[in-house]
Protein backbone atom coordinates (compact mmCIF):
# COMPACT_ATOMS: atom_id res chain seq x y z
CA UNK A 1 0.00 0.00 0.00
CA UNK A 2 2.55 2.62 0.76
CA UNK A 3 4.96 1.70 -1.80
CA UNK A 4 8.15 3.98 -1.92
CA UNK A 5 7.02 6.56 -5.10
CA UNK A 6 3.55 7.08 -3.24
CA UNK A 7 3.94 10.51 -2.86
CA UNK A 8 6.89 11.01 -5.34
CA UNK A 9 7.43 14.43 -6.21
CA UNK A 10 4.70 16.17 -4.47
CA UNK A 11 5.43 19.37 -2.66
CA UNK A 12 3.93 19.19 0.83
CA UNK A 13 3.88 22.32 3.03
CA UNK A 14 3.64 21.75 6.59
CA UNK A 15 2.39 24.08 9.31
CA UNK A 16 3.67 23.51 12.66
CA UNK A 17 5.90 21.15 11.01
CA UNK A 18 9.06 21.02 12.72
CA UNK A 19 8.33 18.99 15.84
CA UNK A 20 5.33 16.68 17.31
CA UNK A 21 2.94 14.95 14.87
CA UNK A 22 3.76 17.79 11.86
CA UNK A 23 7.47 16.60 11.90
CA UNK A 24 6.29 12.90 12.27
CA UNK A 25 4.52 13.70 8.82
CA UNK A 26 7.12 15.50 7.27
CA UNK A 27 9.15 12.39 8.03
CA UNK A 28 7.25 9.88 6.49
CA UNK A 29 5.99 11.56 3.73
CA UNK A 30 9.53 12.16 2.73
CA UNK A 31 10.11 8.23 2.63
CA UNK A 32 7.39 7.85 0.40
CA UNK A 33 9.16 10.23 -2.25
CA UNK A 34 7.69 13.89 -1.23
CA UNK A 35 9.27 16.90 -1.29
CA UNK A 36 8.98 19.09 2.06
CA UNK A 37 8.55 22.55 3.31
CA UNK A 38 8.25 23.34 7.19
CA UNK A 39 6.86 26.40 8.93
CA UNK A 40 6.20 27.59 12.44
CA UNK A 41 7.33 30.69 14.50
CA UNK A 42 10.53 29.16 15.77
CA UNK A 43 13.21 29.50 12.96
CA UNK A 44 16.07 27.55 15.26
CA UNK A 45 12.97 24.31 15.41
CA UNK A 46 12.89 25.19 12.14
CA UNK A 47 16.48 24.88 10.92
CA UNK A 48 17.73 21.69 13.11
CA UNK A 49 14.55 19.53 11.59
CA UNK A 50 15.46 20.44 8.00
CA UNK A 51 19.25 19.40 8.86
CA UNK A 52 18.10 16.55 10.67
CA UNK A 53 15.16 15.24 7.85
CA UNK A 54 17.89 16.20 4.76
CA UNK A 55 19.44 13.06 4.48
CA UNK A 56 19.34 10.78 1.36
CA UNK A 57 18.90 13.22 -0.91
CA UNK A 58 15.69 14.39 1.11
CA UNK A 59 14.70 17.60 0.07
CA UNK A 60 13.60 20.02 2.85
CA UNK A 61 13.00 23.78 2.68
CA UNK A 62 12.10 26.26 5.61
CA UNK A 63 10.81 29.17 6.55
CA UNK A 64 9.38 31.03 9.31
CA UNK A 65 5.69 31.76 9.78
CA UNK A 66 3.34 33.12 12.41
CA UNK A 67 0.37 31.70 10.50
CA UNK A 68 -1.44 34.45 13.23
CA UNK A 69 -0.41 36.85 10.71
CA UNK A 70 -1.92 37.21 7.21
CA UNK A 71 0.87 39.26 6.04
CA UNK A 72 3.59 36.42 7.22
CA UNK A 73 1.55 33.45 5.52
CA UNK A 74 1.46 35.67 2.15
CA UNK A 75 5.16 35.82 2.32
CA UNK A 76 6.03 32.49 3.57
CA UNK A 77 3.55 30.85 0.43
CA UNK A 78 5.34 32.87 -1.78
CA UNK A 79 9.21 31.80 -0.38
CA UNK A 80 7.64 27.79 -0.71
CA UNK A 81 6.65 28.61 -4.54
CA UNK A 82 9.68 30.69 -5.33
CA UNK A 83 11.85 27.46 -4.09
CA UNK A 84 10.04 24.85 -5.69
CA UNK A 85 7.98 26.83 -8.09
CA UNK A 86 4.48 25.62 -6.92
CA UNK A 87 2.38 23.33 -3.92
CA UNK A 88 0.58 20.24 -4.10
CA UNK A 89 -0.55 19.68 -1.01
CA UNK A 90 -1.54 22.12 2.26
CA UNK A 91 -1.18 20.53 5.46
CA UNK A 92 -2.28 22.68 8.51
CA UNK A 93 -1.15 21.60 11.97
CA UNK A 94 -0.43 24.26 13.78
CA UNK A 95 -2.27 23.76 16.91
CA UNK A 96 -2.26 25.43 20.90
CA UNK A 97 -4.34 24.10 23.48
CA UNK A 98 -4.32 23.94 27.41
CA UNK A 99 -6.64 22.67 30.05
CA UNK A 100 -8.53 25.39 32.09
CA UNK A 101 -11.69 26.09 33.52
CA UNK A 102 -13.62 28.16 30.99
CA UNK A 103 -14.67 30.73 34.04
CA UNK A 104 -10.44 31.11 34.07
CA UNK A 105 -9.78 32.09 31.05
CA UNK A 106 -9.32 35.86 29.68
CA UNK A 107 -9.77 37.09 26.27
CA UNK A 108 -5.76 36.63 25.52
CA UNK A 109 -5.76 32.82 26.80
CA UNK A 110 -8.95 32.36 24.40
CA UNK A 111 -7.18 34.31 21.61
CA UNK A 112 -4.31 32.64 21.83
CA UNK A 113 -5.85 29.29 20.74
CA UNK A 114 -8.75 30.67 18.65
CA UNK A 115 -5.77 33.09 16.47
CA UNK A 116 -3.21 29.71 15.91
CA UNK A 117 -5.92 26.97 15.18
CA UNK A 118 -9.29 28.64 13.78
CA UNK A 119 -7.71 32.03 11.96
CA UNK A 120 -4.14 30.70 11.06
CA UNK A 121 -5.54 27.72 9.43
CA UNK A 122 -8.23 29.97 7.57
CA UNK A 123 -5.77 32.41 6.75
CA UNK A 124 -3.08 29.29 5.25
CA UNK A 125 -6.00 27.63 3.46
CA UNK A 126 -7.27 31.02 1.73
CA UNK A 127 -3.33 31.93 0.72
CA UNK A 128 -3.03 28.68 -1.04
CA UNK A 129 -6.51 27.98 -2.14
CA UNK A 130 -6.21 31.83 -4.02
CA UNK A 131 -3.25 30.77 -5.73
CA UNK A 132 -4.06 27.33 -6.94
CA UNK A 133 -7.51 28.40 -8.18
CA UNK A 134 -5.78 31.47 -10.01
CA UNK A 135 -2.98 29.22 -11.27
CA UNK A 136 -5.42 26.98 -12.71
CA UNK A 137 -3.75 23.72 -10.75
CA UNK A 138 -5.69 21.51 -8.56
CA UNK A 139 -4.42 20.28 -4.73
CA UNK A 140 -5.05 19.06 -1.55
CA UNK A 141 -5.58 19.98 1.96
CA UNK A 142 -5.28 18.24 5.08
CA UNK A 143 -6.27 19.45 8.01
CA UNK A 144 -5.79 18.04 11.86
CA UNK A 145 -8.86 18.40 14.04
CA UNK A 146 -9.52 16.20 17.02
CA UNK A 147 -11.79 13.83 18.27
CA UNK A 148 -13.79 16.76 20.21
CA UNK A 149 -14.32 18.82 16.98
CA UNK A 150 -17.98 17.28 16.55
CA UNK A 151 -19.02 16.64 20.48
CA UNK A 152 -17.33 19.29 22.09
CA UNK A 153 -15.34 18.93 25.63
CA UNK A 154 -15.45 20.27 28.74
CA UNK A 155 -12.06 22.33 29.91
CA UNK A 156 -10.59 22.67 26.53
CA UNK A 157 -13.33 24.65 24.88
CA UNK A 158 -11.14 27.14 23.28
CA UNK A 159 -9.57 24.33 21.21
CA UNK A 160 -13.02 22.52 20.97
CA UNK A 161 -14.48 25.96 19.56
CA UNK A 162 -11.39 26.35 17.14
CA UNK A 163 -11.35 22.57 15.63
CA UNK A 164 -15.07 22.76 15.29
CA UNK A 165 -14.49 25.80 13.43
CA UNK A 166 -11.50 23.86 11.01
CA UNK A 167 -13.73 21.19 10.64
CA UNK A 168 -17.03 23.12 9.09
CA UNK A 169 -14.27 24.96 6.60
CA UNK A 170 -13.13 21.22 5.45
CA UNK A 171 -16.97 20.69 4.84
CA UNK A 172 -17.91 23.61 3.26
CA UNK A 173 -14.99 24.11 1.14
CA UNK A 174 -15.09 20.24 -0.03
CA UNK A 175 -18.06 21.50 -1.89
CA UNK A 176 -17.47 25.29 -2.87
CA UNK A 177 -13.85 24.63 -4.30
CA UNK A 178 -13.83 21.10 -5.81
CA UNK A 179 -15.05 22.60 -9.24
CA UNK A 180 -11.26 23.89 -9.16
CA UNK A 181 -9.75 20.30 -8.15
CA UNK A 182 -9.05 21.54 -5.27
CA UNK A 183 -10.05 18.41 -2.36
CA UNK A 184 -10.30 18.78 1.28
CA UNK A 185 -9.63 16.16 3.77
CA UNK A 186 -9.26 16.01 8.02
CA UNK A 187 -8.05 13.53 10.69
CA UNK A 188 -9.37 14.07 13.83
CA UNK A 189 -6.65 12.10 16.43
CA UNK A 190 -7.04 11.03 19.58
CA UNK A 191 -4.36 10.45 21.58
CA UNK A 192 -1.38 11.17 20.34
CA UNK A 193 1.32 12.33 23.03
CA UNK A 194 4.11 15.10 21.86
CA UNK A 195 6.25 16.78 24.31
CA UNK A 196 4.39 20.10 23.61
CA UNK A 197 0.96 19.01 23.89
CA UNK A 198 1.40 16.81 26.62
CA UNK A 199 3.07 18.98 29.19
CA UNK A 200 0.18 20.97 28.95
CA UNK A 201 -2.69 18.64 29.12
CA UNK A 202 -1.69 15.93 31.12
CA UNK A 203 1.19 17.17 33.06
CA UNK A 204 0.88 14.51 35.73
CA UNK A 205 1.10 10.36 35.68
CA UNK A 206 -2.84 10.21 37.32
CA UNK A 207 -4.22 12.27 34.94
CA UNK A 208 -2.42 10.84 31.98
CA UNK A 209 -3.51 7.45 33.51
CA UNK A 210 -7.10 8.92 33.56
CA UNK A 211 -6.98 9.84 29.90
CA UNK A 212 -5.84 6.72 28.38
CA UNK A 213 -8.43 4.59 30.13
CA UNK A 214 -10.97 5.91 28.65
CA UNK A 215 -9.39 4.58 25.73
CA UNK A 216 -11.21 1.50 24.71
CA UNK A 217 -7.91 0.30 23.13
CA UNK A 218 -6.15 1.52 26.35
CA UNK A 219 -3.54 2.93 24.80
CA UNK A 220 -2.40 6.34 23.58
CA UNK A 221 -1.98 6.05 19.10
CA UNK A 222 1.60 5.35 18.00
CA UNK A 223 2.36 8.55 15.44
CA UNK A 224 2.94 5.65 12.28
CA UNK A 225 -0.02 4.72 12.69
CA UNK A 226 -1.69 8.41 12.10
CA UNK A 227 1.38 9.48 9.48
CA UNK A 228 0.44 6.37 7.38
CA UNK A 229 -3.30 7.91 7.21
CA UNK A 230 -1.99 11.06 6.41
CA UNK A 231 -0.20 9.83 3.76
CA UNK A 232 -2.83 7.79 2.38
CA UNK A 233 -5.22 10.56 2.31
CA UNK A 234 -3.26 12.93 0.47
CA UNK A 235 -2.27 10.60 -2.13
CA UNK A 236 -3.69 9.70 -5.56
CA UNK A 237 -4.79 6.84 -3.85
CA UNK A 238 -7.73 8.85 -2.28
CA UNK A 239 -8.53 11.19 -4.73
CA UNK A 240 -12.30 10.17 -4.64
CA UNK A 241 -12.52 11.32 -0.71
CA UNK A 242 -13.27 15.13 -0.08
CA UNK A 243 -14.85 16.62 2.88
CA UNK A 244 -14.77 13.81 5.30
CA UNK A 245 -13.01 13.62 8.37
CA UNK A 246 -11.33 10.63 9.54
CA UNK A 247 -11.15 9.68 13.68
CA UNK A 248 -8.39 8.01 14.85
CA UNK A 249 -8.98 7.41 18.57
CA UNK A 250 -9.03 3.85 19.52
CA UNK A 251 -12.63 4.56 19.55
CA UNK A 252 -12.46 6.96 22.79
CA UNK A 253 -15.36 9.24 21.22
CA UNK A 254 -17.72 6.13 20.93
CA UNK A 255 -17.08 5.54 24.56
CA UNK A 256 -17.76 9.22 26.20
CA UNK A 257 -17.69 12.14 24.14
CA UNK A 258 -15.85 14.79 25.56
CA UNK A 259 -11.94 13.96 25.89
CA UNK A 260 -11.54 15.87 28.81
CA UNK A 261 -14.69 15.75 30.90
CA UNK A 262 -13.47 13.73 33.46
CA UNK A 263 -11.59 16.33 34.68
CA UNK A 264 -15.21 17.65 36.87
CA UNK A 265 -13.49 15.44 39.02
CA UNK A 266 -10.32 17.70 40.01
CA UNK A 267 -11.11 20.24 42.86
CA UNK A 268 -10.44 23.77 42.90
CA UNK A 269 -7.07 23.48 44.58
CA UNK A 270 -5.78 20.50 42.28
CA UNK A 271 -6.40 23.04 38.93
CA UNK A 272 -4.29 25.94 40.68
CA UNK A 273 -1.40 23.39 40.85
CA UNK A 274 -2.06 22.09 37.64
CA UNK A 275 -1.79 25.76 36.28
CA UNK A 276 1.53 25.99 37.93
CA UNK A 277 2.80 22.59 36.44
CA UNK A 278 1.07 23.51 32.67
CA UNK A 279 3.28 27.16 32.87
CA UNK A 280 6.74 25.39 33.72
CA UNK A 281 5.95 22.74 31.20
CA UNK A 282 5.24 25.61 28.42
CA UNK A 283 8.70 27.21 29.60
């Protein structure tokens, strides 16, 4: 199935690709013949992930992006196209998220999910879309939701709001921009632990213990397993699937929906520790 010339000569730009599940894709869509660009706001992530992935002839380019900022995604699309004169496929996977109370959160902790996740992937997907329609060229988008995006979850509802947001623009643009061969396509994970993501949402062994047992599976995903999707999806191979969003959660959402509900359970006390843990974790 993934034979070696899969994704042969494609040019795949990755947001939020130089570490976590972005630079697991990167990875593996490189062995299966792609060639890679990598953004995110941190140009020295940015640099030692290109080194690292650039071996074998493995072609990766970078450049830095707050996808935040319309003017920096205009510019960054352009440096992509100017270096390997046009884009295939439009991954976006630049992501925040935290566990709070919602009653805890200002304005700048809900902007600062809502701006990455809901505007940066609206404002990467318009860039590119704009250009491939006025080009004339078809492509494909990919975009990482979560297993919350349709049900919703207590204590993350900044995220929930955001990836509920990503996944009605892979709907809706699935039908308004396939006249143009242009194909939209999600994956909503699980659990999928990164270093990032889970400082910051399990920082402790008993709730990380709490999370995966509501696996049915009981087990957090291994990232092969949802870089193998990723690469299916955006291949030839799946050319007849647009709009639809594929879960990946050792069927967690079947069993409660609501990822992070069972956190009614942690007293008032326990979430100002938890605070203090999330903020050294994010340093």
């Amino acid at each position: 199935m993934f034979d070696v010339r899969l994704l042969e000569d494609k040019v795949i730009l990755i947001t939020g690709g130089g570490t976590g599940l972005g630079r697991a894709m990167g990875e593996r869509f490189l062995a299966l013949g792609a060639k890679l660009a990598i953004t995110s706001r941190r140009e020295e992530v940015l640099a030692k992930a290109a080194a690292e992935m650039s071996v074998d002839s493995k072609e990766v380019f970078y450049t830095r992006c707050d996808v935040r900022d319309p003017l920096q995604v205009q510019e960054m699309v352009s440096a992509v196209e100017q270096h390997y004169g046009y884009i295939d496929v439009l991954i976006n996977n630049a992501a925040g998220n935290f566990a709070s109370p919602t009653e805890h959160l200002s304005p700048r902790a809900v902007d600062a999910v809502l701006n990455i996740v809901l505007h940066g992937t609206f404002y990467t997907t318009l860039e590119v879309g704009k250009r491939w329609i006025e080009q004339g060229r078809g492509g494909t988008m990919l975009n990482i939701v979560t297993s919350y995006a349709s049900t919703g979850s207590a204590f993350v509802v900044p995220s929930a709001t955001a990836k509920a947001g990503v996944l009605a623009l892979t709907r809706s643009l699935a039908v308004e921009w396939a006249r143009y061969g242009i194909r939209q396509v999600a994956i909503a994970p699980g659990l999928f632990p990164t270093d990032g993501a889970w400082s910051r949402l399990a920082p402790t062994p008993e709730l990380a213990e709490k999370l995966v047992n509501r696996v049915p599976l009981k087990r957090v995903g291994d990232k092969e397993e949802l870089t193998n999707l990723a690469a299916y999806l955006i291949s030839d191979g799946a050319a007849y699937i647009n709009g639809e969003v594929v879960t990946i959660d050792g069927g967690e959402w079947l069993q409660g929906a609501g990822q992070f509900n069972d956190l009614l359970e942690v007293t008032d006390e326990q979430w100002i520790e938890l605070a203090q843990m999330t903020r050294k974790g994010k340093s």
